[in-house]
PDB file of N, CA and C in Angstrom:
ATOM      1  N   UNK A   1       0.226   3.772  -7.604  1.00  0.00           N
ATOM      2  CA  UNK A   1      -0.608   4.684  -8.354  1.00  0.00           C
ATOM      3  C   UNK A   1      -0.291   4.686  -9.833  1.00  0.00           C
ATOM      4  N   UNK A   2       0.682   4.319 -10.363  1.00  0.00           N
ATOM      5  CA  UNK A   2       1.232   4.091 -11.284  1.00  0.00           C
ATOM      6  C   UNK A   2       1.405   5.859 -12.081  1.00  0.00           C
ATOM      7  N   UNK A   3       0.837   5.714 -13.345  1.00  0.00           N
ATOM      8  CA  UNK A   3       0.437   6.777 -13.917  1.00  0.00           C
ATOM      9  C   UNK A   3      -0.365   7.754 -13.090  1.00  0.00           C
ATOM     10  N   UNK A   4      -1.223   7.555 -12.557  1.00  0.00           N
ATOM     11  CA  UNK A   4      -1.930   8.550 -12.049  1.00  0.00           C
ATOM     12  C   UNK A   4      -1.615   9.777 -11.491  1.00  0.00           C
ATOM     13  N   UNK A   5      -2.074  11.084 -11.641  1.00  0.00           N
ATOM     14  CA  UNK A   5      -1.056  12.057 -10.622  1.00  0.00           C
ATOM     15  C   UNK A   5      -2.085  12.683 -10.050  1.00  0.00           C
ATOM     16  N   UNK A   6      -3.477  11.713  -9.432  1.00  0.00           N
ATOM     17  CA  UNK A   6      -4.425  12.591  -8.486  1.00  0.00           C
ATOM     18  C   UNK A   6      -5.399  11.168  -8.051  1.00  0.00           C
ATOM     19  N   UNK A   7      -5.452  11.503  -7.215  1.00  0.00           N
ATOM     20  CA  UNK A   7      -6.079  10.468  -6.064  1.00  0.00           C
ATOM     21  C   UNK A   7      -6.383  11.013  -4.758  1.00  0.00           C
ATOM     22  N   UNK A   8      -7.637  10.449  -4.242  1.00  0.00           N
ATOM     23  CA  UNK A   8      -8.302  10.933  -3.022  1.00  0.00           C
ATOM     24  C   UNK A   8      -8.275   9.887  -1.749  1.00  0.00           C
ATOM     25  N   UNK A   9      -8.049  10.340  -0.854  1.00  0.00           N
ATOM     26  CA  UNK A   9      -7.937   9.610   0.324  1.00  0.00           C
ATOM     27  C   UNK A   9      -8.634   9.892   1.206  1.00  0.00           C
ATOM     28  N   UNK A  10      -9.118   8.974   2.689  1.00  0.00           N
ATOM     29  CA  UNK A  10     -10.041   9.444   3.258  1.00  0.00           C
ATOM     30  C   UNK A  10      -9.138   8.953   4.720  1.00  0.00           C
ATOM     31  N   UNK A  11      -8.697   9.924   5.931  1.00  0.00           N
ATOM     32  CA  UNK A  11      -7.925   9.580   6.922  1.00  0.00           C
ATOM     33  C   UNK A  11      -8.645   9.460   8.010  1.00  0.00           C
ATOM     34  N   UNK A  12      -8.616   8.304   8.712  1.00  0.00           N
ATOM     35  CA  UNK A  12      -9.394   8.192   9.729  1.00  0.00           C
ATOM     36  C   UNK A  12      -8.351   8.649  11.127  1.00  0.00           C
ATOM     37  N   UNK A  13      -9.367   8.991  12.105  1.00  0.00           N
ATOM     38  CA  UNK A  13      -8.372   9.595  13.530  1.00  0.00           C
ATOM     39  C   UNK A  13      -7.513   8.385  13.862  1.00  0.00           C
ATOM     40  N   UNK A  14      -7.271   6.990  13.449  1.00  0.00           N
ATOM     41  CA  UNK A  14      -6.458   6.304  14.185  1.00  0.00           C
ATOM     42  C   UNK A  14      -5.280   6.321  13.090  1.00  0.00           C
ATOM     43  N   UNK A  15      -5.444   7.224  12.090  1.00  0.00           N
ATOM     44  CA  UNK A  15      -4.138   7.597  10.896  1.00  0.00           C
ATOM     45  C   UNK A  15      -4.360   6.339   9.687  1.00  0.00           C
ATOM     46  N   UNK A  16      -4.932   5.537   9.673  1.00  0.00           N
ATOM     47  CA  UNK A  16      -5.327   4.549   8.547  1.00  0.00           C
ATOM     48  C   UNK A  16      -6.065   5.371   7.202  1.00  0.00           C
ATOM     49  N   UNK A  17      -5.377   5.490   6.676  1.00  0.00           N
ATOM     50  CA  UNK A  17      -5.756   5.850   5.177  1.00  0.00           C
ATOM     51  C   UNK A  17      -6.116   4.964   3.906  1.00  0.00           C
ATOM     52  N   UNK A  18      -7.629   5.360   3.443  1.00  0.00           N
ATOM     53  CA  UNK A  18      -7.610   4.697   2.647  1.00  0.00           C
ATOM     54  C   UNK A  18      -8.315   5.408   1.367  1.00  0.00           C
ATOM     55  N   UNK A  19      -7.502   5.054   0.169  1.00  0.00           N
ATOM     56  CA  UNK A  19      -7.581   5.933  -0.781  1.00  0.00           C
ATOM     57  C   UNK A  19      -9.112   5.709  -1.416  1.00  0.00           C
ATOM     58  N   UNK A  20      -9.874   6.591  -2.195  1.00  0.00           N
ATOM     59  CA  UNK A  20     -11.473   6.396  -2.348  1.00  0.00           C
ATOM     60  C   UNK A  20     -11.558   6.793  -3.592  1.00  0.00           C
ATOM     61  N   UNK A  21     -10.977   7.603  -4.028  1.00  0.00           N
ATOM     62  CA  UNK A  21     -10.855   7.767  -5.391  1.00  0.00           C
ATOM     63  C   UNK A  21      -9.537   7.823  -6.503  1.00  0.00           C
ATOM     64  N   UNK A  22      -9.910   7.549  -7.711  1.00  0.00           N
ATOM     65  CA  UNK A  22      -8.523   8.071  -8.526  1.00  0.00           C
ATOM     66  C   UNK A  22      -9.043   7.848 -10.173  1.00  0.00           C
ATOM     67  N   UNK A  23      -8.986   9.247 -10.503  1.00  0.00           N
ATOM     68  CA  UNK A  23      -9.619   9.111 -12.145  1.00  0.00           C
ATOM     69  C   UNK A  23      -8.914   8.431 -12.740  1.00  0.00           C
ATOM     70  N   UNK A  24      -9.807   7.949 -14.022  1.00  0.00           N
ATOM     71  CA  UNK A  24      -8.977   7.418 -15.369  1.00  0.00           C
ATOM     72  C   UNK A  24      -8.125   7.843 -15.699  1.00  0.00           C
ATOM     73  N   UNK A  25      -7.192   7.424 -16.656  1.00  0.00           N
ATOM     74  CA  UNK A  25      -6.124   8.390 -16.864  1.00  0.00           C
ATOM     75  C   UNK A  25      -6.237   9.293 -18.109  1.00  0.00           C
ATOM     76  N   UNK A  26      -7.016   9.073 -18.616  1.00  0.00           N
ATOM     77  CA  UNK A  26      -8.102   9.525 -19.986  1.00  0.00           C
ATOM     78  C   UNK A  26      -8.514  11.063 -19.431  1.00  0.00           C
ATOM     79  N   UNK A  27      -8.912  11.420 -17.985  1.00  0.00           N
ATOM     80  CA  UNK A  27     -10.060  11.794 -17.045  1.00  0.00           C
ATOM     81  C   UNK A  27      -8.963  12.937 -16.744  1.00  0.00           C
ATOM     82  N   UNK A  28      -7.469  13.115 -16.368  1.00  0.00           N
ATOM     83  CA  UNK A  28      -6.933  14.043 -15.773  1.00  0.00           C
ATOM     84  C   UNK A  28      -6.356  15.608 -16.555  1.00  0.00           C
ATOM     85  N   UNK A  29      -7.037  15.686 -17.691  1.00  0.00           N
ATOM     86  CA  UNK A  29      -6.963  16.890 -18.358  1.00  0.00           C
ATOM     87  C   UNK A  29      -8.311  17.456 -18.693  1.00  0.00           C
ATOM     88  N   UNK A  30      -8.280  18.592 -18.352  1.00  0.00           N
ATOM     89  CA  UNK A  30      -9.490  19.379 -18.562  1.00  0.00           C
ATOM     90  C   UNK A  30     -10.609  18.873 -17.120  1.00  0.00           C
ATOM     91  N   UNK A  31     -11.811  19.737 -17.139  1.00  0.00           N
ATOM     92  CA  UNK A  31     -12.783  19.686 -16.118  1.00  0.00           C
ATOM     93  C   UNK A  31     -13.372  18.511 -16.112  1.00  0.00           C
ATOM     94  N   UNK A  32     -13.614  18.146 -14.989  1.00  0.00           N
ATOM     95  CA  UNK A  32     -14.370  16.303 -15.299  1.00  0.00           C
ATOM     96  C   UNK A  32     -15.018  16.398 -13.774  1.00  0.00           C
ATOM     97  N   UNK A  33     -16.360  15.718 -13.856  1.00  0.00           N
ATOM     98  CA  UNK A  33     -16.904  15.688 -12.643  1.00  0.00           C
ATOM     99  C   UNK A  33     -16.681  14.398 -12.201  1.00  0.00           C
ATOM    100  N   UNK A  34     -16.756  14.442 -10.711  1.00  0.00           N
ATOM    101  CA  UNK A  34     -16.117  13.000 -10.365  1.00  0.00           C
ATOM    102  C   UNK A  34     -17.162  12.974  -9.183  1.00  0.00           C
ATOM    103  N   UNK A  35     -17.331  11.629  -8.606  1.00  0.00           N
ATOM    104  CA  UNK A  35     -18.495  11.054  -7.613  1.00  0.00           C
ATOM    105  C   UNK A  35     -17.557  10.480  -7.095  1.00  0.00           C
ATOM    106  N   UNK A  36     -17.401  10.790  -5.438  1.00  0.00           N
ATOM    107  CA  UNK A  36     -16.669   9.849  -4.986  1.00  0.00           C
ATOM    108  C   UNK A  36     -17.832   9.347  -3.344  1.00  0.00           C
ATOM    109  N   UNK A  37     -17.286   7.866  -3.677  1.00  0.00           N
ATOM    110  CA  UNK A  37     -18.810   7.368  -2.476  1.00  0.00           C
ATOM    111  C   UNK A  37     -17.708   7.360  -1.230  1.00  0.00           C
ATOM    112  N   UNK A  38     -18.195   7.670   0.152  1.00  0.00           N
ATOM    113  CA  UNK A  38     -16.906   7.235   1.166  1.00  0.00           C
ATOM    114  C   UNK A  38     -17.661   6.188   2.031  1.00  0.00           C
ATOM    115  N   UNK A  39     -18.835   5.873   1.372  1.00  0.00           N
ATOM    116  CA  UNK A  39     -19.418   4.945   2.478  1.00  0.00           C
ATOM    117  C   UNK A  39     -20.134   5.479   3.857  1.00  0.00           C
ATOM    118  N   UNK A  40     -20.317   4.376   5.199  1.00  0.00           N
ATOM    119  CA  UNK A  40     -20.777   4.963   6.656  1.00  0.00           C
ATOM    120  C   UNK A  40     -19.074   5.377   7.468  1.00  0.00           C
ATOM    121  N   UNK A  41     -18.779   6.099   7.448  1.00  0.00           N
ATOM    122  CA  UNK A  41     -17.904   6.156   8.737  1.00  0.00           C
ATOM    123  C   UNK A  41     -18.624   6.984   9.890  1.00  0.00           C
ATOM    124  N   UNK A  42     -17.747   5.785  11.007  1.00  0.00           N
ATOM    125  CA  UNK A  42     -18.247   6.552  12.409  1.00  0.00           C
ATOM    126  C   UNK A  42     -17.712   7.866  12.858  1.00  0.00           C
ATOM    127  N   UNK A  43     -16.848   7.414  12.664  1.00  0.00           N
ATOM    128  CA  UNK A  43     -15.591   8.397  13.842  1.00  0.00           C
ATOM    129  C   UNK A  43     -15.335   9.748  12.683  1.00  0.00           C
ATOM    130  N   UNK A  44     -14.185  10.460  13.344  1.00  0.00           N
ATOM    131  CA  UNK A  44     -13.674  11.718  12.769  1.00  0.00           C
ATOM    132  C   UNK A  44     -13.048  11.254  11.714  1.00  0.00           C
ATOM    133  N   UNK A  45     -13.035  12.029  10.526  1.00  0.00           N
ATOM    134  CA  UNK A  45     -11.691  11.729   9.521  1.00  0.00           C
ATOM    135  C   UNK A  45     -11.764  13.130   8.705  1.00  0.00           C
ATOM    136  N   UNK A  46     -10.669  12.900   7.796  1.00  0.00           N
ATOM    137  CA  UNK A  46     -10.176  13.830   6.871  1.00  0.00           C
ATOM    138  C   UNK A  46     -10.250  13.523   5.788  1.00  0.00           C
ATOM    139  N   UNK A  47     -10.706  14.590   4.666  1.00  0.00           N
ATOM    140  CA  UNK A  47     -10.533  14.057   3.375  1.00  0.00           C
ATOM    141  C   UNK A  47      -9.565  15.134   2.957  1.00  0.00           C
ATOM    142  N   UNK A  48      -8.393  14.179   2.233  1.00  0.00           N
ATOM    143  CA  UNK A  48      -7.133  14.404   1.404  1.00  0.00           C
ATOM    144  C   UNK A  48      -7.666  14.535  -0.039  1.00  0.00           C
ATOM    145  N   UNK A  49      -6.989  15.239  -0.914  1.00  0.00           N
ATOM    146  CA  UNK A  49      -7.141  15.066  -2.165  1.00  0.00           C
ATOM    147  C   UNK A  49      -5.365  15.844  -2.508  1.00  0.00           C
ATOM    148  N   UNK A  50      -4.723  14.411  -3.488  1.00  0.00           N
ATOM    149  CA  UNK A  50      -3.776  14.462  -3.791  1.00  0.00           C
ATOM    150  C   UNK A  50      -3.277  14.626  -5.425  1.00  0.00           C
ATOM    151  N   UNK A  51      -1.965  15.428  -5.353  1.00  0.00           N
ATOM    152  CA  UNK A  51      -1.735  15.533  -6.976  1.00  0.00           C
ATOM    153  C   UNK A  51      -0.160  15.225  -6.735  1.00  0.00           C
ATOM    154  N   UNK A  52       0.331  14.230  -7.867  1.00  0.00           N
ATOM    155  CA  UNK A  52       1.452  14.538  -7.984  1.00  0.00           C
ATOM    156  C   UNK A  52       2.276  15.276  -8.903  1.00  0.00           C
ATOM    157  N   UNK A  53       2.826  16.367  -9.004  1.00  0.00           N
ATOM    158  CA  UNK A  53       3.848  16.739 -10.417  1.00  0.00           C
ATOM    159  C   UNK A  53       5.128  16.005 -10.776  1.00  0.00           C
ATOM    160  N   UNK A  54       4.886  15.664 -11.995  1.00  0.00           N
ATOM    161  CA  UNK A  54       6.339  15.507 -12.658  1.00  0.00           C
ATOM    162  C   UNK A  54       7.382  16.361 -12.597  1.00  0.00           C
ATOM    163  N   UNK A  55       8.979  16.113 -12.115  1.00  0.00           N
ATOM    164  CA  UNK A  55       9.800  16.972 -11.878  1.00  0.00           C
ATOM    165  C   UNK A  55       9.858  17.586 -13.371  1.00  0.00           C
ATOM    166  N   UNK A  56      10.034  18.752 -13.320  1.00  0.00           N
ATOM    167  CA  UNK A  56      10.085  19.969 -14.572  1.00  0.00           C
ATOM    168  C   UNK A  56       8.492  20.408 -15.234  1.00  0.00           C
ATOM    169  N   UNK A  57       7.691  19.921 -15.134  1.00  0.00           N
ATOM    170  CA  UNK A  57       6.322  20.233 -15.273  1.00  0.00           C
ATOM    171  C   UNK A  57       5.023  21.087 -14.707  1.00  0.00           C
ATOM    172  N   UNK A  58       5.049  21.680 -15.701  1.00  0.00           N
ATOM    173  CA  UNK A  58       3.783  22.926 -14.899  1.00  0.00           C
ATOM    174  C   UNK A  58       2.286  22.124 -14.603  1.00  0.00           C
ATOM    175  N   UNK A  59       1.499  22.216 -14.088  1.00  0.00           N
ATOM    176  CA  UNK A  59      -0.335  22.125 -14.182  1.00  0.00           C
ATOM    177  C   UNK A  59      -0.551  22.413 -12.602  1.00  0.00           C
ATOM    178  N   UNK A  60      -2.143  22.695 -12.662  1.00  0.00           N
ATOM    179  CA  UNK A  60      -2.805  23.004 -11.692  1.00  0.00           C
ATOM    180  C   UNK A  60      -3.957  22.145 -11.688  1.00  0.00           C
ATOM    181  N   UNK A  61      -4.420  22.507 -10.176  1.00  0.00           N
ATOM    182  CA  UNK A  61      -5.391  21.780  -9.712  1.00  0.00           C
ATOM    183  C   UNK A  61      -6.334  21.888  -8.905  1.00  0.00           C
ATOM    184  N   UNK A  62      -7.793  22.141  -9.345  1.00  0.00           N
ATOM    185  CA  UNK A  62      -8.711  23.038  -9.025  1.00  0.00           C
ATOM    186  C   UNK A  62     -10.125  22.069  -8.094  1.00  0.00           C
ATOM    187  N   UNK A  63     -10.369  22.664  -7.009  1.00  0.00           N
ATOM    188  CA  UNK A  63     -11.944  21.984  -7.037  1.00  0.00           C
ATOM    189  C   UNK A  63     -12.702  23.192  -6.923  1.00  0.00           C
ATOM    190  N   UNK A  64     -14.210  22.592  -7.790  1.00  0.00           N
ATOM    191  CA  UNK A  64     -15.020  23.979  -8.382  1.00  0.00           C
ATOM    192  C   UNK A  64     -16.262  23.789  -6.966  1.00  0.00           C
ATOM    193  N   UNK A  65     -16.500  22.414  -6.902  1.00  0.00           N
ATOM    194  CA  UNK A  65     -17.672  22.670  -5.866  1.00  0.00           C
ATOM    195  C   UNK A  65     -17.170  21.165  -4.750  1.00  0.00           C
ATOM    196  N   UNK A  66     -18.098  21.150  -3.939  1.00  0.00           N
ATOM    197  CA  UNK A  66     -18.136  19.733  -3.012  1.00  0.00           C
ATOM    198  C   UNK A  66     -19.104  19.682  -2.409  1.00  0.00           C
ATOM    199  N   UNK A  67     -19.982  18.718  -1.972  1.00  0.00           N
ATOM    200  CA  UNK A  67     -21.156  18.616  -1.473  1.00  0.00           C
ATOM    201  C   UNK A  67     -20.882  17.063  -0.636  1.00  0.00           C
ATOM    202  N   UNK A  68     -21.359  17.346   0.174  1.00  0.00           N
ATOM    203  CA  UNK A  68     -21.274  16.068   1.232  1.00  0.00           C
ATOM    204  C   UNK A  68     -23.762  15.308   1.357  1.00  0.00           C
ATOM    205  N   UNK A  69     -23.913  14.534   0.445  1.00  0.00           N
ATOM    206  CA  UNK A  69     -24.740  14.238   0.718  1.00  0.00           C
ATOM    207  C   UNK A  69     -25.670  13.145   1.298  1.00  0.00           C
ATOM    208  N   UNK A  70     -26.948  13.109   1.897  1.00  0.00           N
ATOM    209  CA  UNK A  70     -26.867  11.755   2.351  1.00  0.00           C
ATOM    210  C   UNK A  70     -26.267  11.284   3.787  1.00  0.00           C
ATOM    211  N   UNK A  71     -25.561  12.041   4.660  1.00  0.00           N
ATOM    212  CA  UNK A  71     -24.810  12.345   5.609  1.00  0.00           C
ATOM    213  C   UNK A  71     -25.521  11.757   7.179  1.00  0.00           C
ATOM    214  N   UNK A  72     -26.310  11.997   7.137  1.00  0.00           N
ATOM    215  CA  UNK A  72     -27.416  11.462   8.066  1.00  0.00           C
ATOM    216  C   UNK A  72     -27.606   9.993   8.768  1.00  0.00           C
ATOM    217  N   UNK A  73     -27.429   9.541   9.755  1.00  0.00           N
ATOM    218  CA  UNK A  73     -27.952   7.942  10.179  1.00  0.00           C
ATOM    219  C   UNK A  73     -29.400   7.774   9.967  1.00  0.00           C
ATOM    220  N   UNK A  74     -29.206   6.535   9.674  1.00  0.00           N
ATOM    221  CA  UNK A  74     -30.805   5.938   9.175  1.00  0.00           C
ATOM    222  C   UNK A  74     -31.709   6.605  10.813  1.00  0.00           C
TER     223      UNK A  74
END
């Protein structure tokens, strides 16, 4: 992940994770809208959304809305 300290993952029921998003690094201060595509999945999964802190460092980390659209089989 290098720099990054937020990235999204998407967990499928057989535990295979695969990460789907991760802003610029330009992108992780202040409000920023983000699109994240997850594609067709079949089965059950989970969506993760991850932050890491730097040891001694304050910030927070907010989601304002989420919408799942498009969701539907052809």
């Amino acid at each position: 992940l290098g720099d990054t300290p937020l990235w999204g993952s998407v967990w499928h029921i057989d535990g295979e994770e695969a990460v789907v998003w991760r802003p610029e690094s330009t992108s992780v201060r202040g409000w920023r809208e983000a699109i994240i595509y997850l594609g067709r999945i079949s089965g059950p999964f989970h969506i993760q959304l991850n932050s890491r802190r730097i040891e001694g460092k304050q910030g927070d980390v907010s989601i304002d809305q989420m919408e799942f659209l498009d969701c539907a089989l052809p």
